[in-house]
Protein backbone atom coordinates (compact mmCIF):
# COMPACT_ATOMS: atom_id res chain seq x y z
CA UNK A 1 65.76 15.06 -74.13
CA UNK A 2 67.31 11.72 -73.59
CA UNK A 3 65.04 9.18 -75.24
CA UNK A 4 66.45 6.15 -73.40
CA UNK A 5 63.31 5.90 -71.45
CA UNK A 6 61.75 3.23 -69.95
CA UNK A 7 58.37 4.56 -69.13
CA UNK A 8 57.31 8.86 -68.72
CA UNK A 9 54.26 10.42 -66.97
CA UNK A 10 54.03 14.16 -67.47
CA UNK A 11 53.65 15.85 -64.05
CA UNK A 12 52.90 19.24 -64.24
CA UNK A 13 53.21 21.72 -61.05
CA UNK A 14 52.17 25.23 -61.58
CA UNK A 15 52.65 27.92 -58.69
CA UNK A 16 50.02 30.53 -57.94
CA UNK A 17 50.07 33.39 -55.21
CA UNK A 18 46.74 33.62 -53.41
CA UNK A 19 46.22 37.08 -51.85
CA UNK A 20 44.27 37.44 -48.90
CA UNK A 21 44.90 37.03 -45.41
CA UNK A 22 48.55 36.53 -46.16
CA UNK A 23 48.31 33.03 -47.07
CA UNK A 24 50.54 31.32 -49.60
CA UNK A 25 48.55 28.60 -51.35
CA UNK A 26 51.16 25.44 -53.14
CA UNK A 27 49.40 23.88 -55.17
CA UNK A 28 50.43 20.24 -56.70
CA UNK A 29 50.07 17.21 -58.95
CA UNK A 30 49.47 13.62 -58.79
CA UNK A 31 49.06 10.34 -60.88
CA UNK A 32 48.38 6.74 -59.56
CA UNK A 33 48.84 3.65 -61.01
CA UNK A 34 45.73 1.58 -59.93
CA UNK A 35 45.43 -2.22 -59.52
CA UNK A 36 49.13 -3.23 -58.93
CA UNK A 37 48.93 -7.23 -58.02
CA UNK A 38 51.28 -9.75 -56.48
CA UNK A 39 50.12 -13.21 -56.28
CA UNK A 40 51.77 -16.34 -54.88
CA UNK A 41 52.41 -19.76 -56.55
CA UNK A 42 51.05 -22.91 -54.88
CA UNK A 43 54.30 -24.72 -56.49
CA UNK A 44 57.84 -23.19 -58.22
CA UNK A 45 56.88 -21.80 -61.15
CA UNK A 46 59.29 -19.22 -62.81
CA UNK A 47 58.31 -15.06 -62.42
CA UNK A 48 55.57 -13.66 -64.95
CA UNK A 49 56.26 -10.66 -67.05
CA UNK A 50 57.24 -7.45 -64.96
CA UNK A 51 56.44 -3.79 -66.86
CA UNK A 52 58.35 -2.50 -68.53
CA UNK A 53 61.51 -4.13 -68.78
CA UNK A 54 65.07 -3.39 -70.31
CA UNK A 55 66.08 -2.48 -73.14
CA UNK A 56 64.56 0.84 -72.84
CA UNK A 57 61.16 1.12 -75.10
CA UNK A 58 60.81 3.66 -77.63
CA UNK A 59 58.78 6.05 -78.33
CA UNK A 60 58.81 7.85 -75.18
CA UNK A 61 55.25 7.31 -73.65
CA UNK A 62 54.07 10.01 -71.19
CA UNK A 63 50.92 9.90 -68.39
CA UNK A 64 49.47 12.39 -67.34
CA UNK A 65 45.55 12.32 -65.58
CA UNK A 66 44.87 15.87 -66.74
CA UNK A 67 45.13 14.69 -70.75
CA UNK A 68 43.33 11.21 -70.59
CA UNK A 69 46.18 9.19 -70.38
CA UNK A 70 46.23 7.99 -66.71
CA UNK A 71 49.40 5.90 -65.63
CA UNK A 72 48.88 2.29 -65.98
CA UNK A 73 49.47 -0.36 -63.57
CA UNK A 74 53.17 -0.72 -62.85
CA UNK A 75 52.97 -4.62 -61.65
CA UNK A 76 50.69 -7.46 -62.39
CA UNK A 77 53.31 -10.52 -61.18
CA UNK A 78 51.77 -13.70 -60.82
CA UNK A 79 53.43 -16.94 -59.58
CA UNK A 80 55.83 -15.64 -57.42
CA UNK A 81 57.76 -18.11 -54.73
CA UNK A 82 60.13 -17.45 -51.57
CA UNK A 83 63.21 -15.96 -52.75
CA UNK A 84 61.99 -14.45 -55.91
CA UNK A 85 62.47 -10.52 -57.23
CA UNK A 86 61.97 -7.65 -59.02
CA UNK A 87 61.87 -4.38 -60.07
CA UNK A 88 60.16 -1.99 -62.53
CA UNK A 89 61.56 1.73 -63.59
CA UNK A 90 58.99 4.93 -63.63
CA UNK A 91 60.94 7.81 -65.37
CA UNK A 92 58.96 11.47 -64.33
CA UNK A 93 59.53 14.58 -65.70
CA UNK A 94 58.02 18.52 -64.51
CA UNK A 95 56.45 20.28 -67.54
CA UNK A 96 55.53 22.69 -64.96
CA UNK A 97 56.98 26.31 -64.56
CA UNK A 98 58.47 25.93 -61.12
CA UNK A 99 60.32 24.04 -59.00
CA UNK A 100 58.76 20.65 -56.89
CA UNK A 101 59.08 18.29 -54.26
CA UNK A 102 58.58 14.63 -55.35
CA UNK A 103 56.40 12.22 -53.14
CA UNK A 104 55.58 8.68 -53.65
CA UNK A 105 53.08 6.97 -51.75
CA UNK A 106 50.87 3.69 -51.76
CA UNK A 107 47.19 3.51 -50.94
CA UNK A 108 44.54 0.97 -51.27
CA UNK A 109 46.09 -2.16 -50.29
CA UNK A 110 44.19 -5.29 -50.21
CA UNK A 111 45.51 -8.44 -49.00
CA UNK A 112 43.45 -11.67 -50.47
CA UNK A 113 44.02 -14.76 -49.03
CA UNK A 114 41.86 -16.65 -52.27
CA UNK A 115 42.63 -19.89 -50.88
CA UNK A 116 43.57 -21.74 -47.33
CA UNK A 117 45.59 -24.40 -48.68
CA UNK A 118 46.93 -27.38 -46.18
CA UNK A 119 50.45 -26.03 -46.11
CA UNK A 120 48.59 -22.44 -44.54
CA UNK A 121 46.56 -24.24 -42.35
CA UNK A 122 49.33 -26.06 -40.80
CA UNK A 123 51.03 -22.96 -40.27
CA UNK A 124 47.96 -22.09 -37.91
CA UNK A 125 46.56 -19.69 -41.09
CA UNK A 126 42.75 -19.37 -41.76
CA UNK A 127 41.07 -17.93 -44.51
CA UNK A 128 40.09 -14.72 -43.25
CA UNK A 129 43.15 -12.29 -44.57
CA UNK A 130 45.81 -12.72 -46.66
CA UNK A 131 49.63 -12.19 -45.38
CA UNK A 132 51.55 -11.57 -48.51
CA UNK A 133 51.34 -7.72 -47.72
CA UNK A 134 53.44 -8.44 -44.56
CA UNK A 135 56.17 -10.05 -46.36
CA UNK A 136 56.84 -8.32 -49.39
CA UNK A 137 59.43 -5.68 -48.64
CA UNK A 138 59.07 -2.76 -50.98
CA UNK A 139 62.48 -0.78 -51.89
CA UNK A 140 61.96 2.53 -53.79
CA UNK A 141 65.42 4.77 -55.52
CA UNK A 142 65.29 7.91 -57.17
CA UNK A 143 67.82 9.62 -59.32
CA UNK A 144 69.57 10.54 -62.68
CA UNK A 145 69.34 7.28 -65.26
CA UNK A 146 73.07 8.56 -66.13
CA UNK A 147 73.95 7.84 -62.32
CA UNK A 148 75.21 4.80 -61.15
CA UNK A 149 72.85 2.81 -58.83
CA UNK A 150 74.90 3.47 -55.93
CA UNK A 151 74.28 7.35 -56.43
CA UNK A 152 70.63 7.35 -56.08
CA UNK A 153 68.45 8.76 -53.19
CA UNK A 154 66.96 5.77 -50.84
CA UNK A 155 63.60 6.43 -50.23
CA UNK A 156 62.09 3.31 -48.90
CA UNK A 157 64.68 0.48 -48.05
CA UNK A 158 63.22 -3.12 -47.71
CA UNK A 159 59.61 -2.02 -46.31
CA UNK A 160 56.92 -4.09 -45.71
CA UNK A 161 53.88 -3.28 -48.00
CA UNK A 162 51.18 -3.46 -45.33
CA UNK A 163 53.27 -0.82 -43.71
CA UNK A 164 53.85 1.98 -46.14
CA UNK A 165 50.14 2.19 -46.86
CA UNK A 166 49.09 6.14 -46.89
CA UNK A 167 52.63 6.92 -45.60
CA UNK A 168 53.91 9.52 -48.37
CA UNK A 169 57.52 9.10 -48.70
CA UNK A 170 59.64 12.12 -49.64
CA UNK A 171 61.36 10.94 -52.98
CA UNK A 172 63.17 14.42 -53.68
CA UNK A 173 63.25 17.50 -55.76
CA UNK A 174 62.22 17.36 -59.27
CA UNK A 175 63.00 20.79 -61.27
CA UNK A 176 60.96 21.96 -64.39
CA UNK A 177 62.28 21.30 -67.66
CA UNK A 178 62.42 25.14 -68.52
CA UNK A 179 66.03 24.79 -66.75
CA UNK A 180 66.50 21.99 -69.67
CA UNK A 181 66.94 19.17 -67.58
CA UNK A 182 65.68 15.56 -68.52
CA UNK A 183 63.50 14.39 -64.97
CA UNK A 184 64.45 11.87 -63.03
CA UNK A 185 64.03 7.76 -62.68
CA UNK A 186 62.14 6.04 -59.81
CA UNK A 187 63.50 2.23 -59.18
CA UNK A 188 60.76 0.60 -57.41
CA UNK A 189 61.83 -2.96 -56.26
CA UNK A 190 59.50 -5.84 -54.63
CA UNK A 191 61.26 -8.75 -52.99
CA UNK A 192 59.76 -11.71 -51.25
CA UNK A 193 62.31 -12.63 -48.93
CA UNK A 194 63.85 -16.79 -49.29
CA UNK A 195 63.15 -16.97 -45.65
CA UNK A 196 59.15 -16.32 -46.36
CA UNK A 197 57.30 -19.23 -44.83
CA UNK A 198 53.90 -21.20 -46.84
CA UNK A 199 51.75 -19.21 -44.93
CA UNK A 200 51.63 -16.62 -47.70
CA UNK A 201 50.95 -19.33 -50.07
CA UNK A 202 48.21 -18.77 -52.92
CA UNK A 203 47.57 -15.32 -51.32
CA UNK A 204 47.44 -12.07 -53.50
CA UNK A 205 47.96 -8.17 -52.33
CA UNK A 206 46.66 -5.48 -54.78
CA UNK A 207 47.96 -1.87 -54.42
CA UNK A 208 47.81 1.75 -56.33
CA UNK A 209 50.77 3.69 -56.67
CA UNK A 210 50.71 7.69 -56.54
CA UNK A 211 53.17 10.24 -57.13
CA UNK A 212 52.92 13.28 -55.61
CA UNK A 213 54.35 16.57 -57.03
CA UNK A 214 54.25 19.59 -54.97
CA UNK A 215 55.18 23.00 -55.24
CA UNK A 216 58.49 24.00 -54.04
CA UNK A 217 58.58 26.47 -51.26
């Protein structure tokens, strides 16, 4: 297995034939990453830490709910300003004995507006909601890590946050590693466009992650 690995949750999938009332029963996987925050500057400070970054960390580290080691929050970025970036890199893998369909969906989103500052409130803002959820677009790849970037699938291209919420979004197949195949690598990317007004100023959106693995038809 390829060790250059920048992060690996263990999904497993296991396929079981219900008989009865000739009904065909999939049954599936899923792991969430809980508690993923953006939060904006009130000046231009530089981007805080994104997980995990290049170079590729090693040992491999695996997830997986079923053992005890649930996935851990993908992005805690604080300080973020019109204009600014980012992405982080989720590589999965099916331990499983048959063939999936990967999903990838967001839940729980919670737009925070912590604090109504005078360049808000002059934009007609009050400090009932936050915004930032309406701005950040959300861009999500999946494919081989021996691809090139312009060979992977594009799941979600320059979404909204607020608008993805509890919208599963087919990612692709993902095959067991019986057939000796290494998984595949998720790019999520965040970007908070240069055009992005001080009405999102100060405000903070927290999200979880999930991927979904189904059974394979």
């Amino acid at each position: 297995m390829d060790k250059k690995i920048l992060a690996s949750m263990l999904i497993v999938a296991v396929a079981s034939m219900l008989l009865g009332a000739g009904t065909i029963a999939y049954f599936s996987d899923k792991e969430t990453s809980k508690g993923n925050t953006f939060t904006v500057s009130t000046a231009s400070p530089d981007l805080i830490l994104q997980w995990p970054v290049p170079p590729y960390n090693k040992p491999e580290r695996t997830y997986d709910d079923e053992t005890g080691r649930p996935l851990p929050t993908l992005f805690d970025v604080g300080d973020i300003e019109s204009g600014d970036s980012g992405e982080t890199i989720v590589h999965v893998n099916n331990y499983g004995d048959v063939d999936g369909i990967l999903y990838f969906n967001i839940i729980n989103i919670v737009n925070d507006e912590n604090t109504c500052i005078d360049p808000e409130q002059k934009l007609g803002d009050d400090s009932t909601k936050g915004e930032l959820g309406a701005y950040l677009l959300i861009t999500v790849l999946y494919g081989d890590d021996k691809w090139p970037r312009s060979a992977y699938y594009t799941a979600i291209d320059d979404v909204p946050l607020n608008n993805l919420e509890d919208d599963p979004q087919l990612l692709g197949e993902l095959v067991y590693e019986g057939q000796g195949l290494d998984g595949k690598d998720i790019i999520i990317q965040w970007t908070l466009p240069a055009s992005t007004t001080s009405i999102v100023q100060t405000d903070k959106v927290t999200f979880d992650i999930v991927f979904i693995l189904q059974q394979k038809p």
